[in-house]
C-alpha atoms as a PDB file:
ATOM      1  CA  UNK A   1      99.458 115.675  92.553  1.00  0.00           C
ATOM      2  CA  UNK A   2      96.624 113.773  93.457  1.00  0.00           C
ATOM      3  CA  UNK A   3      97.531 110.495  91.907  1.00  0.00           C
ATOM      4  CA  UNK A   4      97.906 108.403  88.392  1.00  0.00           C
ATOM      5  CA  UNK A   5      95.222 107.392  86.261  1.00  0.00           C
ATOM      6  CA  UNK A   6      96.397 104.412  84.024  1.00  0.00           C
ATOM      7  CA  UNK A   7      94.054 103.686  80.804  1.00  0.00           C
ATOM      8  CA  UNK A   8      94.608 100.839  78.627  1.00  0.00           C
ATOM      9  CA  UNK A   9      92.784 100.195  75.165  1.00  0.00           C
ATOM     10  CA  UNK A  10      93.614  96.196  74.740  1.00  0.00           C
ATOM     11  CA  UNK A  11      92.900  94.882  71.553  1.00  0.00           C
ATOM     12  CA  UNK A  12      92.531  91.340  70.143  1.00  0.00           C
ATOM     13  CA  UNK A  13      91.471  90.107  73.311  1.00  0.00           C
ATOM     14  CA  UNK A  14      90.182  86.303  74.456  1.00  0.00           C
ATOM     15  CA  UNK A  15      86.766  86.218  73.370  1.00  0.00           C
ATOM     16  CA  UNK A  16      85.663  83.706  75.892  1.00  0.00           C
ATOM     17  CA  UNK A  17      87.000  85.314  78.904  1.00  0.00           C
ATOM     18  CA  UNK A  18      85.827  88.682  77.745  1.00  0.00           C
ATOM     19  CA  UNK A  19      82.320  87.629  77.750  1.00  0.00           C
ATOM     20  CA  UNK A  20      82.360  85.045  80.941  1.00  0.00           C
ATOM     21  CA  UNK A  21      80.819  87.428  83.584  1.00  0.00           C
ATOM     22  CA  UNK A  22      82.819  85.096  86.621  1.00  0.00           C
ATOM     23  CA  UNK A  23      86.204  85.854  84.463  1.00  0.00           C
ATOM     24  CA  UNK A  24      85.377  89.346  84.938  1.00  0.00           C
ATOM     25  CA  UNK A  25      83.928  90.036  88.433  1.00  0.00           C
ATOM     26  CA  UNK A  26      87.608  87.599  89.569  1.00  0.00           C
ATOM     27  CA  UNK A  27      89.715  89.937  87.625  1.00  0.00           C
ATOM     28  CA  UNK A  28      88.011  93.233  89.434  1.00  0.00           C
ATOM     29  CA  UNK A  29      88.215  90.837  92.745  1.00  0.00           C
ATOM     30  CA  UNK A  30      91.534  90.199  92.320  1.00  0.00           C
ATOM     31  CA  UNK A  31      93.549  92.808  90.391  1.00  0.00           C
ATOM     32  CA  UNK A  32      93.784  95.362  93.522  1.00  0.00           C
ATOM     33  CA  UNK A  33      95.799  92.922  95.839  1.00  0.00           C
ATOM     34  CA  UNK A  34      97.855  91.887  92.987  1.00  0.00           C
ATOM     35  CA  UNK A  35      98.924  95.729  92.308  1.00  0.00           C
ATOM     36  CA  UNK A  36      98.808  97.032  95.744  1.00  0.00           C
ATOM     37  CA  UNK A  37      95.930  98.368  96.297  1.00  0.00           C
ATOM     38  CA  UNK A  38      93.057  97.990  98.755  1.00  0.00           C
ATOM     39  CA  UNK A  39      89.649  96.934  97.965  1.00  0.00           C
ATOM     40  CA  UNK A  40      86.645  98.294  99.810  1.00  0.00           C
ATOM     41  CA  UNK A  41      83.763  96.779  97.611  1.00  0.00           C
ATOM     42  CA  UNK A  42      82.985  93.621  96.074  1.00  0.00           C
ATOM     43  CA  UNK A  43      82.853  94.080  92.562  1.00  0.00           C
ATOM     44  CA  UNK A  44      79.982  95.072  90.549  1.00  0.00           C
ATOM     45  CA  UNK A  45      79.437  93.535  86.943  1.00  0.00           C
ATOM     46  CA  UNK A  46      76.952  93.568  84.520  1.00  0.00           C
ATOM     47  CA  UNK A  47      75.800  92.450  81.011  1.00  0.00           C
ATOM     48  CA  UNK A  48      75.162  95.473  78.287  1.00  0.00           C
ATOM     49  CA  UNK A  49      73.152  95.359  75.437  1.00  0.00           C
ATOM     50  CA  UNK A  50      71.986  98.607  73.827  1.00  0.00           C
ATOM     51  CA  UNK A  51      70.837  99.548  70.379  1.00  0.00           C
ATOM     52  CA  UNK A  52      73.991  98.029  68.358  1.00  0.00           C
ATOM     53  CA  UNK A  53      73.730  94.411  68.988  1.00  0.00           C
ATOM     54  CA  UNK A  54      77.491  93.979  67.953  1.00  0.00           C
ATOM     55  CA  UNK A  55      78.225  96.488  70.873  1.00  0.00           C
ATOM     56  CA  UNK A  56      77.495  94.045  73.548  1.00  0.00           C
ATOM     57  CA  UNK A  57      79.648  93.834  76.865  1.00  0.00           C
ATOM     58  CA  UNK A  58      80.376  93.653  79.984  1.00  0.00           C
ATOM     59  CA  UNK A  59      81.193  96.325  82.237  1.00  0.00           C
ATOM     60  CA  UNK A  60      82.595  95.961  86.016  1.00  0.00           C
ATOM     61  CA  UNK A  61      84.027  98.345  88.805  1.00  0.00           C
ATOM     62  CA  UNK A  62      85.665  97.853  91.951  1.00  0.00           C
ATOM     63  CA  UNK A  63      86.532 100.723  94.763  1.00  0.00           C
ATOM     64  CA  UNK A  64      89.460 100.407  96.091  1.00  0.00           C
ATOM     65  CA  UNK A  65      90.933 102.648  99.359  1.00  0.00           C
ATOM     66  CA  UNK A  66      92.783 104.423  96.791  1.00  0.00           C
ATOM     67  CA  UNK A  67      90.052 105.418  93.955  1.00  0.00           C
ATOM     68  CA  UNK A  68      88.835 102.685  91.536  1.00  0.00           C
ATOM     69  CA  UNK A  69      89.516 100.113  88.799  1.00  0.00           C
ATOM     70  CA  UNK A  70      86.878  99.998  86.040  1.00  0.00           C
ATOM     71  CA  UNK A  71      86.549  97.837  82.881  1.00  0.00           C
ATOM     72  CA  UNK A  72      84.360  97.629  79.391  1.00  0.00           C
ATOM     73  CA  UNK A  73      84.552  94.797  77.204  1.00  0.00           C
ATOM     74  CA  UNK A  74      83.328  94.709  73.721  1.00  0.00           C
ATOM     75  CA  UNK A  75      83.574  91.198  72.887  1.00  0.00           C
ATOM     76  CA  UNK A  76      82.520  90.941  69.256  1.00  0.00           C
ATOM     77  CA  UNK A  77      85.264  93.119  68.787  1.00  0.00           C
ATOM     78  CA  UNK A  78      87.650  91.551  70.925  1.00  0.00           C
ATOM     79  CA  UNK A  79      88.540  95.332  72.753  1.00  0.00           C
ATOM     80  CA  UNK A  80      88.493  96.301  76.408  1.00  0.00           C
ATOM     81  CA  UNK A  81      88.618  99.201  78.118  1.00  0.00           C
ATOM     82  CA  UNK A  82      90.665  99.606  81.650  1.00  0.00           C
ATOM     83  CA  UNK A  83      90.801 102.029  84.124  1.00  0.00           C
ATOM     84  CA  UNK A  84      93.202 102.017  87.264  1.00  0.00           C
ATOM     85  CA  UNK A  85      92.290 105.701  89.369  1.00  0.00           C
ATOM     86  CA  UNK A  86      94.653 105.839  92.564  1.00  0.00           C
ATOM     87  CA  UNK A  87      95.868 108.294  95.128  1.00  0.00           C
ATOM     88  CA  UNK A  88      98.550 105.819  95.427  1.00  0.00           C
ATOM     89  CA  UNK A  89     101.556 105.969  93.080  1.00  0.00           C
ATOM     90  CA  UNK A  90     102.410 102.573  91.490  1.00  0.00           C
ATOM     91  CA  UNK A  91     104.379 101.228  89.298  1.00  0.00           C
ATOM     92  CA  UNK A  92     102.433 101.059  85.843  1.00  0.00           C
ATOM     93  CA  UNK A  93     104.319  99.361  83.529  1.00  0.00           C
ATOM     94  CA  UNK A  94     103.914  95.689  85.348  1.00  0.00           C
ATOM     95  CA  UNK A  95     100.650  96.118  85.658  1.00  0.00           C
ATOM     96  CA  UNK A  96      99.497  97.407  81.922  1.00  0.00           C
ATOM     97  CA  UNK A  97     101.308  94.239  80.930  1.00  0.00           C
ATOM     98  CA  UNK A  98     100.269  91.489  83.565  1.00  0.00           C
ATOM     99  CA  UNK A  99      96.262  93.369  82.139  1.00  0.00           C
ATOM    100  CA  UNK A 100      97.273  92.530  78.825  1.00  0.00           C
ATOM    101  CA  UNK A 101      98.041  89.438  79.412  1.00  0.00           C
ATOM    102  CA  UNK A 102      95.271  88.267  81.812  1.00  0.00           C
ATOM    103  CA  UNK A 103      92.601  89.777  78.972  1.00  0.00           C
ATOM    104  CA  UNK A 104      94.579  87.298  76.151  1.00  0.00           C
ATOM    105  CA  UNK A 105      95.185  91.363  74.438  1.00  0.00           C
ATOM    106  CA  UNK A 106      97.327  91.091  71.102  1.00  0.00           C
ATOM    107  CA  UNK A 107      97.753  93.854  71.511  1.00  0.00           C
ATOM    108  CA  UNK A 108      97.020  97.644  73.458  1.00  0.00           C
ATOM    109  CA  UNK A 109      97.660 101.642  73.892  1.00  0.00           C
ATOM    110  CA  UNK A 110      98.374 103.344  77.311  1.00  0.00           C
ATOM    111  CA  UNK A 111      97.953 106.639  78.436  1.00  0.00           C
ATOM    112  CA  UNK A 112      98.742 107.783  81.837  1.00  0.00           C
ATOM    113  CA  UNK A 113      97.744 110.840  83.597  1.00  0.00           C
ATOM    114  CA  UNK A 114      98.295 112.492  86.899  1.00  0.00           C
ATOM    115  CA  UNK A 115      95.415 113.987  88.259  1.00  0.00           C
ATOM    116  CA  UNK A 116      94.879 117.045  90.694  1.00  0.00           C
ATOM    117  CA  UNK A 117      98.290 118.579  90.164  1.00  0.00           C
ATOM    118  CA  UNK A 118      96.977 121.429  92.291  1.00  0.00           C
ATOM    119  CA  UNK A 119      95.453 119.077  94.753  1.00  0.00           C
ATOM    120  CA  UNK A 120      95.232 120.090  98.170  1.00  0.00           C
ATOM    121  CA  UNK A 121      97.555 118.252 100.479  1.00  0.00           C
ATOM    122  CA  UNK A 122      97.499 118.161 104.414  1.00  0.00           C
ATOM    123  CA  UNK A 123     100.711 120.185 105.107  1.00  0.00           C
ATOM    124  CA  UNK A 124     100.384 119.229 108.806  1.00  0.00           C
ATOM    125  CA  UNK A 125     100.675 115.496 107.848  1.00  0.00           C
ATOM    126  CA  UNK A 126     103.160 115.674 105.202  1.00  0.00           C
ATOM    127  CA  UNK A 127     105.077 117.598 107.952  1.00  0.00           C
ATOM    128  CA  UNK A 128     104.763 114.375 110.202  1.00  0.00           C
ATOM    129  CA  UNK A 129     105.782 111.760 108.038  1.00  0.00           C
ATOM    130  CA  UNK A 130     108.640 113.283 106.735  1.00  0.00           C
ATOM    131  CA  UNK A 131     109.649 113.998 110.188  1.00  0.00           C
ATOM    132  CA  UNK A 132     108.954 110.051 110.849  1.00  0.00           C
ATOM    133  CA  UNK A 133     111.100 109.351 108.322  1.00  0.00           C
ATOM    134  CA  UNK A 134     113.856 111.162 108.958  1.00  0.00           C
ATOM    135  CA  UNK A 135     113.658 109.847 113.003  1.00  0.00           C
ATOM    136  CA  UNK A 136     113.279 106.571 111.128  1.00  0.00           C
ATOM    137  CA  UNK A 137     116.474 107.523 109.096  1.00  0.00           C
ATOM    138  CA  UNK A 138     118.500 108.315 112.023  1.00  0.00           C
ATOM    139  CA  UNK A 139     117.884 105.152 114.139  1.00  0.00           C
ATOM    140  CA  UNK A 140     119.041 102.998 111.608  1.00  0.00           C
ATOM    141  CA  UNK A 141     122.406 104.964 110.181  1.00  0.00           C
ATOM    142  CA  UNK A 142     125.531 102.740 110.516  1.00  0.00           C
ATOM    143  CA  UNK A 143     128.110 104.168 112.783  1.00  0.00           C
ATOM    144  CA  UNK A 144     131.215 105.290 110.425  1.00  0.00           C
ATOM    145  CA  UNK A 145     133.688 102.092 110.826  1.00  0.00           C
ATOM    146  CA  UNK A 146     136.841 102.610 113.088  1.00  0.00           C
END
């Protein structure tokens, strides 16, 4: 596979940090070192307003080395909308709930996919790093005791 996708659907979310742009554009700054990951960008935020007043947000996006993190907040109704895309396996549970709790969420639903199950890997360097590995592996065994 290629690599998770993690959404979250937080509900009942801080209303004040939801709509506070800086909040935000620190979370997207911040959330890829704290799970791992590797930015590339600075983060890119911006204020919606469309035809449904109540609808107003904020939406943001970060790249990171491994795919992206995107968010959508819908502050009169206290929701958000996050998005962690990586080629990089990681360990999702932690981070839905450090989300959660970061956005203030009562609340939220997860779903996690794995994308490009038929993704086309590099045989050549899978070949070499299991071959590290195993080198690695056999520098470091303990000698059977005496």
């Amino acid at each position: 596979m290629f690599g998770p996708h993690l959404t979250l659907d937080c509900y009942g979310c801080d209303r004040q940090r939801i709509s506070d742009i800086n909040f935000i554009y620190r979370f997207l700054d911040d959330l890829p070192t704290r799970i791992g990951m590797t930015k590339i960008t600075q983060p890119y935020v911006f204020e919606y307003r469309g035809k449904v007043p109540e609808d107003w947000g904020l939406s943001g996006i970060v790249l990171i080395a491994e795919s992206h993190i995107s968010m959508h907040t819908f502050v009169e109704k206290g929701y958000v909308g996050v998005d962690i895309f990586s080629c990089k396996d990681f360990d999702t549970v932690p981070v839905e709930k450090m989300i959660a709790e970061l956005l203030g969420a009562k609340s939220y639903d997860r779903d996690l996919l794995f994308r490009g199950r038929h993704f086309p890997r590099n045989e050549k360097v899978l070949e070499g790093i299991v071959q590290r590995q195993r080198s690695k592996s056999a520098k470091t065994k303990v000698p059977p005791s005496a």
